[in-house]
C-alpha atoms as a PDB file:
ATOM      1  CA  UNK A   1       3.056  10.261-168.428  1.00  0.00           C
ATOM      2  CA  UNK A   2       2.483  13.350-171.123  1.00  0.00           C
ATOM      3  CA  UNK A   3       5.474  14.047-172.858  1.00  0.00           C
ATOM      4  CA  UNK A   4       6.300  17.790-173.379  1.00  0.00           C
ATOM      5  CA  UNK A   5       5.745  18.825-177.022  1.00  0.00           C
ATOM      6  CA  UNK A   6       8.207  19.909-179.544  1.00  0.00           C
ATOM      7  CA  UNK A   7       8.668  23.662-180.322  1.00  0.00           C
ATOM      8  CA  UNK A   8       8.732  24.867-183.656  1.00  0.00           C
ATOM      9  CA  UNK A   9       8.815  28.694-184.051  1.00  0.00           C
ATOM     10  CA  UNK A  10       8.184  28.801-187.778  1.00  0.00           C
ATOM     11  CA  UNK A  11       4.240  28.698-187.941  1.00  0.00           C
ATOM     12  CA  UNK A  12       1.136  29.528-186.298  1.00  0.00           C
ATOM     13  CA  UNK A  13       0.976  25.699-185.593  1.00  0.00           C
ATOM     14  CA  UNK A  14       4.498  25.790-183.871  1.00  0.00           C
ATOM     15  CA  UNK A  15       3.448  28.643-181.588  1.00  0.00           C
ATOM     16  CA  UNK A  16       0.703  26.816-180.162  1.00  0.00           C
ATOM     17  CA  UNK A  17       2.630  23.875-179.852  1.00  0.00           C
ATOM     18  CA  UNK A  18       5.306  25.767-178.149  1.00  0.00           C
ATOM     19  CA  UNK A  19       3.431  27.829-175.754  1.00  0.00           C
ATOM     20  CA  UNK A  20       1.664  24.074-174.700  1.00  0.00           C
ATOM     21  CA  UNK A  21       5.259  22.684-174.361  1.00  0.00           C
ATOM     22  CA  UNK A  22       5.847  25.359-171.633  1.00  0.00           C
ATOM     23  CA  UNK A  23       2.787  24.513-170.164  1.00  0.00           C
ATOM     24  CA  UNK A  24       3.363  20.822-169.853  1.00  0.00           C
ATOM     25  CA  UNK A  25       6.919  19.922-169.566  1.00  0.00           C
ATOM     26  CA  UNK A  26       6.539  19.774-165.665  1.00  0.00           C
ATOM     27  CA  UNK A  27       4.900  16.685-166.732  1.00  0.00           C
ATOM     28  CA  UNK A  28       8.409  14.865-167.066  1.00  0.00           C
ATOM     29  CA  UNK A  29      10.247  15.444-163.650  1.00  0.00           C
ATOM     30  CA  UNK A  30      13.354  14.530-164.801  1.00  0.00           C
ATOM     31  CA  UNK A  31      13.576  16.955-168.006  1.00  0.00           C
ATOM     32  CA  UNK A  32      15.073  20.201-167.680  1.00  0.00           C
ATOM     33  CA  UNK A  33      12.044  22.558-166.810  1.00  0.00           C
ATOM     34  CA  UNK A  34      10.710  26.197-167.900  1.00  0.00           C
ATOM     35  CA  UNK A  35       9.697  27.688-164.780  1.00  0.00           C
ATOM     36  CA  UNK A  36       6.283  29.689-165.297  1.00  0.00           C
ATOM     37  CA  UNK A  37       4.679  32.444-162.020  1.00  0.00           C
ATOM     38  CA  UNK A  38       1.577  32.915-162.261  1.00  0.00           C
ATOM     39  CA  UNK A  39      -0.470  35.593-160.267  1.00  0.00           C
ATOM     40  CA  UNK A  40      -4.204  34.570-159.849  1.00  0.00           C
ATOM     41  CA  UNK A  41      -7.258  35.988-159.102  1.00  0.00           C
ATOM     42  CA  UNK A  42     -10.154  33.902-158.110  1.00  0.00           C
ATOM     43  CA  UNK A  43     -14.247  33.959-158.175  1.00  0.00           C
ATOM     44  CA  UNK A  44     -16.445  31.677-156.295  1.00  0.00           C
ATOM     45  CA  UNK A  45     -19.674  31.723-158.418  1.00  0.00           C
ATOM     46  CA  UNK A  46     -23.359  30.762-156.908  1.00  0.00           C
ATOM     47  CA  UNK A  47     -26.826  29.848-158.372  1.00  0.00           C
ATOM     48  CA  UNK A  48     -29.964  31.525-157.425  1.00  0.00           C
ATOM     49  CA  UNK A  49     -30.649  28.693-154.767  1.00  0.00           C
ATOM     50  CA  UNK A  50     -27.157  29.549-152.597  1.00  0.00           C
ATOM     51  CA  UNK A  51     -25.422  26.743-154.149  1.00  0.00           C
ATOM     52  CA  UNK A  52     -21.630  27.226-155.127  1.00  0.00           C
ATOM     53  CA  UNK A  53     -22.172  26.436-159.077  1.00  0.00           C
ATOM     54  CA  UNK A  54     -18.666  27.125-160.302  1.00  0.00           C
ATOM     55  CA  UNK A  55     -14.914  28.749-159.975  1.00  0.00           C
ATOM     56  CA  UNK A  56     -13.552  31.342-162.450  1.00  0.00           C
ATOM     57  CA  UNK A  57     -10.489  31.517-162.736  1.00  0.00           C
ATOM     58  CA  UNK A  58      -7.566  34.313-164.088  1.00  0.00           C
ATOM     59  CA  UNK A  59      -4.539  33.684-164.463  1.00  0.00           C
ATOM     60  CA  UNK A  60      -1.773  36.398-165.192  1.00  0.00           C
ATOM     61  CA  UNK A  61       1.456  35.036-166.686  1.00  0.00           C
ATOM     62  CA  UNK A  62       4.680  36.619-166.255  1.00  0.00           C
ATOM     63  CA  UNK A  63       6.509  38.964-168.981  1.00  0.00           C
ATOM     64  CA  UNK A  64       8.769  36.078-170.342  1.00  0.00           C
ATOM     65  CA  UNK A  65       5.816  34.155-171.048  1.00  0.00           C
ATOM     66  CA  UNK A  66       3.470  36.626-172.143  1.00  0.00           C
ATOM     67  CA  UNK A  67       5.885  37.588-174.799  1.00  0.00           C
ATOM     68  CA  UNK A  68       5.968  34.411-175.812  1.00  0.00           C
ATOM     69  CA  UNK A  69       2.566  34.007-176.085  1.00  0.00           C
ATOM     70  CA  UNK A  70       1.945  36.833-178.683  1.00  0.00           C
ATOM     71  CA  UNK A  71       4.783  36.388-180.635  1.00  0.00           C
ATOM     72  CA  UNK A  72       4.502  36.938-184.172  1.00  0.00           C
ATOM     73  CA  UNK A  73       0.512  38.145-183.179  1.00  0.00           C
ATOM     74  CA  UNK A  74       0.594  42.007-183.065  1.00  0.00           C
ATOM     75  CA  UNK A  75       1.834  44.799-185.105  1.00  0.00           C
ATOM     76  CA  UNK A  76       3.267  48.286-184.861  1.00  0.00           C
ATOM     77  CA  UNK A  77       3.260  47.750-181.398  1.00  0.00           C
ATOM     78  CA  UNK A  78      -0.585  47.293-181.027  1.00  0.00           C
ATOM     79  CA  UNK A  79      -1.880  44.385-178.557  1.00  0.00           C
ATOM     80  CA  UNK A  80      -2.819  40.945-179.440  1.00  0.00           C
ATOM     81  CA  UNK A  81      -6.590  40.221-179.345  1.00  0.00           C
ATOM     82  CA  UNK A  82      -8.624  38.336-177.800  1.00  0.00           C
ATOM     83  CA  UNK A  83      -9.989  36.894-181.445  1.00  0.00           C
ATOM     84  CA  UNK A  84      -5.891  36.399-182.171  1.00  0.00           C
ATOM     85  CA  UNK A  85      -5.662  34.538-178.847  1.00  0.00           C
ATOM     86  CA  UNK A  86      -8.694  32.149-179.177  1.00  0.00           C
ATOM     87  CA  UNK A  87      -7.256  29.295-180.430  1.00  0.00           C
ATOM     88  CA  UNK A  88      -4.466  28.935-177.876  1.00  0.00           C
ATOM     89  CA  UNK A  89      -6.479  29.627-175.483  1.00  0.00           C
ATOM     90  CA  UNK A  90      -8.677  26.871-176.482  1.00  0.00           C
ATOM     91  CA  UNK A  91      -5.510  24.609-176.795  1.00  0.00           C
ATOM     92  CA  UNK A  92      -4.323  25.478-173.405  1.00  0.00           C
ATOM     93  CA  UNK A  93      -7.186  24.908-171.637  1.00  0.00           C
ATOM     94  CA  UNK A  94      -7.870  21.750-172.815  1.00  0.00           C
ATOM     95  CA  UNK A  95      -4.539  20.779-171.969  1.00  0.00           C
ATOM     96  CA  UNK A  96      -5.144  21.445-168.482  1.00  0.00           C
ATOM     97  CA  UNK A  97      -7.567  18.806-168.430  1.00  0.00           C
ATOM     98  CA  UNK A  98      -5.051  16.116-167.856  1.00  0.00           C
ATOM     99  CA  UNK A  99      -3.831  18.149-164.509  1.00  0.00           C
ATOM    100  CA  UNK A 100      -7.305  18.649-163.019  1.00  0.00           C
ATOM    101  CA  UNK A 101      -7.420  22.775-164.208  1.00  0.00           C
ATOM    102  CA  UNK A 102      -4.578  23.398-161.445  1.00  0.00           C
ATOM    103  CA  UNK A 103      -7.864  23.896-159.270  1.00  0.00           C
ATOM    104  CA  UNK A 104      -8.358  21.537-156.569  1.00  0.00           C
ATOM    105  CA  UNK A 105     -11.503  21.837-153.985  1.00  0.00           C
ATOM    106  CA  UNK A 106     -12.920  20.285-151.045  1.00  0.00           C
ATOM    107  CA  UNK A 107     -16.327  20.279-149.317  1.00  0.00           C
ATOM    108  CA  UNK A 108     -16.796  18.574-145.483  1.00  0.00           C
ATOM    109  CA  UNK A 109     -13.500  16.773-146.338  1.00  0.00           C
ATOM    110  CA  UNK A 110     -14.747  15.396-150.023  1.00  0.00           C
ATOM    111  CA  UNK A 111     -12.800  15.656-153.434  1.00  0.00           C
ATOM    112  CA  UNK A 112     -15.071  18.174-155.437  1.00  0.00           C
ATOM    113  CA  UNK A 113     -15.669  17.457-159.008  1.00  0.00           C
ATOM    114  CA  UNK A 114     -15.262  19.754-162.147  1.00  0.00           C
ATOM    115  CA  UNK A 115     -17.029  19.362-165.347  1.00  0.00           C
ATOM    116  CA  UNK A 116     -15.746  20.897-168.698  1.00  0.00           C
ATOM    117  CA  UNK A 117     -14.532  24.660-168.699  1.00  0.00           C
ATOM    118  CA  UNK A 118     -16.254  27.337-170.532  1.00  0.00           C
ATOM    119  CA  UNK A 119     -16.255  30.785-171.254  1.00  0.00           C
ATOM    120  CA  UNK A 120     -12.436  30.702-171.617  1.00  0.00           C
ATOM    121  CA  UNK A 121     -10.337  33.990-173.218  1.00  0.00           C
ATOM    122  CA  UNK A 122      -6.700  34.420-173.611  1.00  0.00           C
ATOM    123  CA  UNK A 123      -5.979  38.723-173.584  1.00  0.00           C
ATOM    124  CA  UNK A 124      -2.753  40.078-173.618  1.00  0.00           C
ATOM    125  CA  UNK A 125      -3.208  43.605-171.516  1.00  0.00           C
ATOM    126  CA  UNK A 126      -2.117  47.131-171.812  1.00  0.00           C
ATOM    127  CA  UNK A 127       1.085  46.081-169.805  1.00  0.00           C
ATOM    128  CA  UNK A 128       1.813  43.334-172.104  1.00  0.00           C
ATOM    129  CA  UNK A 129       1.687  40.702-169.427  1.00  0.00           C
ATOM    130  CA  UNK A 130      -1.316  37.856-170.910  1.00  0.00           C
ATOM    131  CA  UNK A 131      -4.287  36.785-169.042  1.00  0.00           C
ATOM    132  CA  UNK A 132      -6.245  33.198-169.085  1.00  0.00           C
ATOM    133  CA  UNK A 133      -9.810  33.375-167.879  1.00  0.00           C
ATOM    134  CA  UNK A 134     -11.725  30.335-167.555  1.00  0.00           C
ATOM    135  CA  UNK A 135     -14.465  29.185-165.630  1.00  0.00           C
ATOM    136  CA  UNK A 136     -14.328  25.106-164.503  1.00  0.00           C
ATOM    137  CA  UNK A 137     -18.139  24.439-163.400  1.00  0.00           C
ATOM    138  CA  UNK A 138     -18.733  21.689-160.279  1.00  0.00           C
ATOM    139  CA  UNK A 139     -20.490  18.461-161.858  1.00  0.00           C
ATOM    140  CA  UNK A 140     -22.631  18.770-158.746  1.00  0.00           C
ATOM    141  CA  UNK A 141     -23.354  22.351-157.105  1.00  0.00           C
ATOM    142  CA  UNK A 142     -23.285  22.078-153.496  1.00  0.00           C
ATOM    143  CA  UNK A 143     -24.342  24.055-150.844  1.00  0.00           C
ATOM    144  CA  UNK A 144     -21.297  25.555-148.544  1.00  0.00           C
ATOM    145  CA  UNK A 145     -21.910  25.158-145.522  1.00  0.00           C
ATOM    146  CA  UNK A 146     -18.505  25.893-143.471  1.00  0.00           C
ATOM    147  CA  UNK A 147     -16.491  23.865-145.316  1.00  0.00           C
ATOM    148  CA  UNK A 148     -15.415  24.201-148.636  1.00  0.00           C
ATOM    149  CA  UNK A 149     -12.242  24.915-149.585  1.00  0.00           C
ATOM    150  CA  UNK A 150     -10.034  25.523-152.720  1.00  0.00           C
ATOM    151  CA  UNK A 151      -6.476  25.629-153.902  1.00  0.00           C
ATOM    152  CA  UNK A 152      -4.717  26.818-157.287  1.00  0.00           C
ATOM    153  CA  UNK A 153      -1.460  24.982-157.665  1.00  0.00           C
ATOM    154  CA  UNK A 154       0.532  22.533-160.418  1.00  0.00           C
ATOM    155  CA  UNK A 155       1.566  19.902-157.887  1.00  0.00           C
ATOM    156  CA  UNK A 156       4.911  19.507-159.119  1.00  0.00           C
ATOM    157  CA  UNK A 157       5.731  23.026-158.237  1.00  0.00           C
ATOM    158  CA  UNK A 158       7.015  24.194-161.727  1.00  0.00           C
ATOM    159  CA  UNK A 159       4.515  26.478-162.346  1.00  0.00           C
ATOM    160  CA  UNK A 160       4.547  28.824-159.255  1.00  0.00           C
ATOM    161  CA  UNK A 161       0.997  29.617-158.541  1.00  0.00           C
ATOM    162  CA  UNK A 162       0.023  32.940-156.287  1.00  0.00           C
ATOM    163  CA  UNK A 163      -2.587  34.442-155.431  1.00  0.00           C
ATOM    164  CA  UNK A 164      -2.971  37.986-156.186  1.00  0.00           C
ATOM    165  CA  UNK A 165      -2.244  40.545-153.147  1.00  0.00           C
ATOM    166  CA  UNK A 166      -5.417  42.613-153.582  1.00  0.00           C
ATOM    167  CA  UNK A 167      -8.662  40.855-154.230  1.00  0.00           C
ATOM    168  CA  UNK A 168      -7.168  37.419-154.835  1.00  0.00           C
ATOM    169  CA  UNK A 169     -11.122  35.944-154.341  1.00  0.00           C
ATOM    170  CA  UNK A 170     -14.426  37.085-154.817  1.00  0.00           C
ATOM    171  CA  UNK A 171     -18.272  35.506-154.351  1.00  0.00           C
ATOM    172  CA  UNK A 172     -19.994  36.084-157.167  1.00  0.00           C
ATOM    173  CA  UNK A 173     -24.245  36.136-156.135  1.00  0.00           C
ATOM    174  CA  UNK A 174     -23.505  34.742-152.991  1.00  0.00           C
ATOM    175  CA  UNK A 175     -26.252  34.142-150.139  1.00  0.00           C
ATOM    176  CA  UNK A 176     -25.839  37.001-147.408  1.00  0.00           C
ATOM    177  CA  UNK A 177     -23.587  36.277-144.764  1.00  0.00           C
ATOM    178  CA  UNK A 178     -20.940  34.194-147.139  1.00  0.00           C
ATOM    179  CA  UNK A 179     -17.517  34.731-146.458  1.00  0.00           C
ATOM    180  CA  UNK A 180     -13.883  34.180-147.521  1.00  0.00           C
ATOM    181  CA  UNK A 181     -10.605  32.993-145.162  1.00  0.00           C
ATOM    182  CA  UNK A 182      -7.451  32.942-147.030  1.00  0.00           C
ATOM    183  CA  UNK A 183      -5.068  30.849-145.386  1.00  0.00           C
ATOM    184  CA  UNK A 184      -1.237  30.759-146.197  1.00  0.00           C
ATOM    185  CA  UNK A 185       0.588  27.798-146.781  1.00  0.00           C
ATOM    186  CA  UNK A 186       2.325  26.370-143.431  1.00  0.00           C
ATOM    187  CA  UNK A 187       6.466  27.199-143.401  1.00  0.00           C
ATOM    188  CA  UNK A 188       8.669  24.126-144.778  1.00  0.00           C
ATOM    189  CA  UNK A 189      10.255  21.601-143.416  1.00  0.00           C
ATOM    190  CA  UNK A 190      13.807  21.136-143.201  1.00  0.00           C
ATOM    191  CA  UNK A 191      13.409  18.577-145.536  1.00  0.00           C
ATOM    192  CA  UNK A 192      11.194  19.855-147.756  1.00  0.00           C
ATOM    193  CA  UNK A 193      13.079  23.342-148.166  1.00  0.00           C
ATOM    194  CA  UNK A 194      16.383  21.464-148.723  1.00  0.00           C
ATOM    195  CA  UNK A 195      14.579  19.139-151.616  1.00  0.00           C
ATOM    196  CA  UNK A 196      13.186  22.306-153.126  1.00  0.00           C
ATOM    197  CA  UNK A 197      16.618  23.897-153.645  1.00  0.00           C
ATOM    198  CA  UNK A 198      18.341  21.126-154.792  1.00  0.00           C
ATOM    199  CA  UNK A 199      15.677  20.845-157.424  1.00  0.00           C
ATOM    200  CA  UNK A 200      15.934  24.659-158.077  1.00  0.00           C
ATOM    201  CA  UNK A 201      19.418  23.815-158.619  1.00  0.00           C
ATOM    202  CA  UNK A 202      19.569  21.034-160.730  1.00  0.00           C
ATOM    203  CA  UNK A 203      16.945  22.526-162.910  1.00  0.00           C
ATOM    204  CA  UNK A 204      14.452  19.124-162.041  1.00  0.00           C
ATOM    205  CA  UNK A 205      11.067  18.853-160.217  1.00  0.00           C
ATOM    206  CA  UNK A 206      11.121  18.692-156.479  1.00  0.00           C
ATOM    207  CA  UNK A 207       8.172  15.793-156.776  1.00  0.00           C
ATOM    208  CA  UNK A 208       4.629  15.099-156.944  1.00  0.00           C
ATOM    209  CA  UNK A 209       2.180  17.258-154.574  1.00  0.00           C
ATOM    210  CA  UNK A 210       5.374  19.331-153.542  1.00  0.00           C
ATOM    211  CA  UNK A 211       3.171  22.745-155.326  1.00  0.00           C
ATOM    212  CA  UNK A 212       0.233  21.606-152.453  1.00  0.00           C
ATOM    213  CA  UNK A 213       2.349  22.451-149.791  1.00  0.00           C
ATOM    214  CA  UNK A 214       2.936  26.107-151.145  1.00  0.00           C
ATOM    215  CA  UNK A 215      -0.630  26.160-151.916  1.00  0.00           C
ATOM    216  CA  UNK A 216      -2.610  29.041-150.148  1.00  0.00           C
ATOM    217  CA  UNK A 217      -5.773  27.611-149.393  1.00  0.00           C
ATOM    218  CA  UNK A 218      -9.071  29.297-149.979  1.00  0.00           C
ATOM    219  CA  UNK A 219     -12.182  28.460-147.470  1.00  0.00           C
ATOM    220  CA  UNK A 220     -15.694  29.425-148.467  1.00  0.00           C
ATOM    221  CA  UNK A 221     -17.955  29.769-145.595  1.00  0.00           C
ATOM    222  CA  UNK A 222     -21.711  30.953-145.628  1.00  0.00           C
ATOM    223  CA  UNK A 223     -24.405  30.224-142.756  1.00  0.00           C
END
């Protein structure tokens, strides 16, 4: 079980390792937790032959953490860069490794691989809340069919994952006649809802796969 990482403000060093603690102390349910939303907006990328080839994803962090994120980076009130970003952005995504990228996908009912990221960025914007792009390519591009789907979530709910109101997905080069369905997760349980606000509560996870069942679920569907 990853352990979250200590945070030392002091140095370049201790920023990284900070901003990673945030994004991994979900990884000990029964630590006190930093809670983390996270808006996203999501491209379905395809190959010349119709093949789905790869997901990009962006993520936009909220204004606690994006001030985190640059602290110490800009000056006289200009914005971070990307080139001042790049190596926690590099640290961050290959943190994510260990939790699958947050992106989970399905196609005729099968697990869908992913393969390294690439092309990854970290930018803060002009509203000062920080974006992470990266795109996680499938080991094995696959034809659609009517049946692939996606969903962007940390499991253990602490990072709140949603996706954006106004073009939360795009095709990127897809064949004619592709289309998206964006289905909303189903309501709670009694159960469920009363193990989410105890866990809200006590400051702990509510459990493993809880995030999946807040997960809106993305279906990819081409002829």
């Amino acid at each position: 079980m990853a352990k979250p990482l200590t945070i030392h403000m002091h140095t370049a060093r201790g920023r990284i390792g900070g901003l990673i603690a945030l994004m991994l102390a979900w990884a000990t349910p029964a630590c006190a937790h930093p809670h983390v939303w996270v808006t996203a907006h999501e491209d379905v990328i395809f190959q010349p032959d119709g093949k789905i080839t790869a997901i990009r994803n962006s993520w936009i962090f909220d204004d606690m953490y994006s001030a985190f994120a640059v602290q110490g980076l800009s000056k006289d009130g200009q914005l971070a860069t990307k080139e001042q970003l790049a190596p926690l952005a590099k640290t961050n995504v290959e943190s994510l490794a260990e939790f699958g990228y947050f992106t989970f996908a399905k196609n005729a009912g099968q697990k869908v691989d992913f393969g390294p990221p690439r092309d990854y960025s970290l930018e803060e914007r002009p509203d000062k809340l920080v974006v992470l792009t990266f795109t996680v390519p499938l080991k094995e591009p696959l034809e659609p069919g009517r049946a692939f789907t996606f969903s962007i979530y940390d499991p253990t709910f602490f990072v709140d994952f949603s996706l954006a109101k106004t073009g939360p997905v795009a095709l990127v080069s897809a064949p004619k006649g592709c289309s998206i369905g964006v289905l909303g997760a189903n309501p709670l349980e009694v159960q469920d809802a009363k193990q989410l606000s105890e866990a809200f509560y006590q400051n702990l996870s509510p459990g493993a796969n809880f995030g999946m069942k807040l997960a809106d679920r993305v279906i990819v569907a081409c002829p």
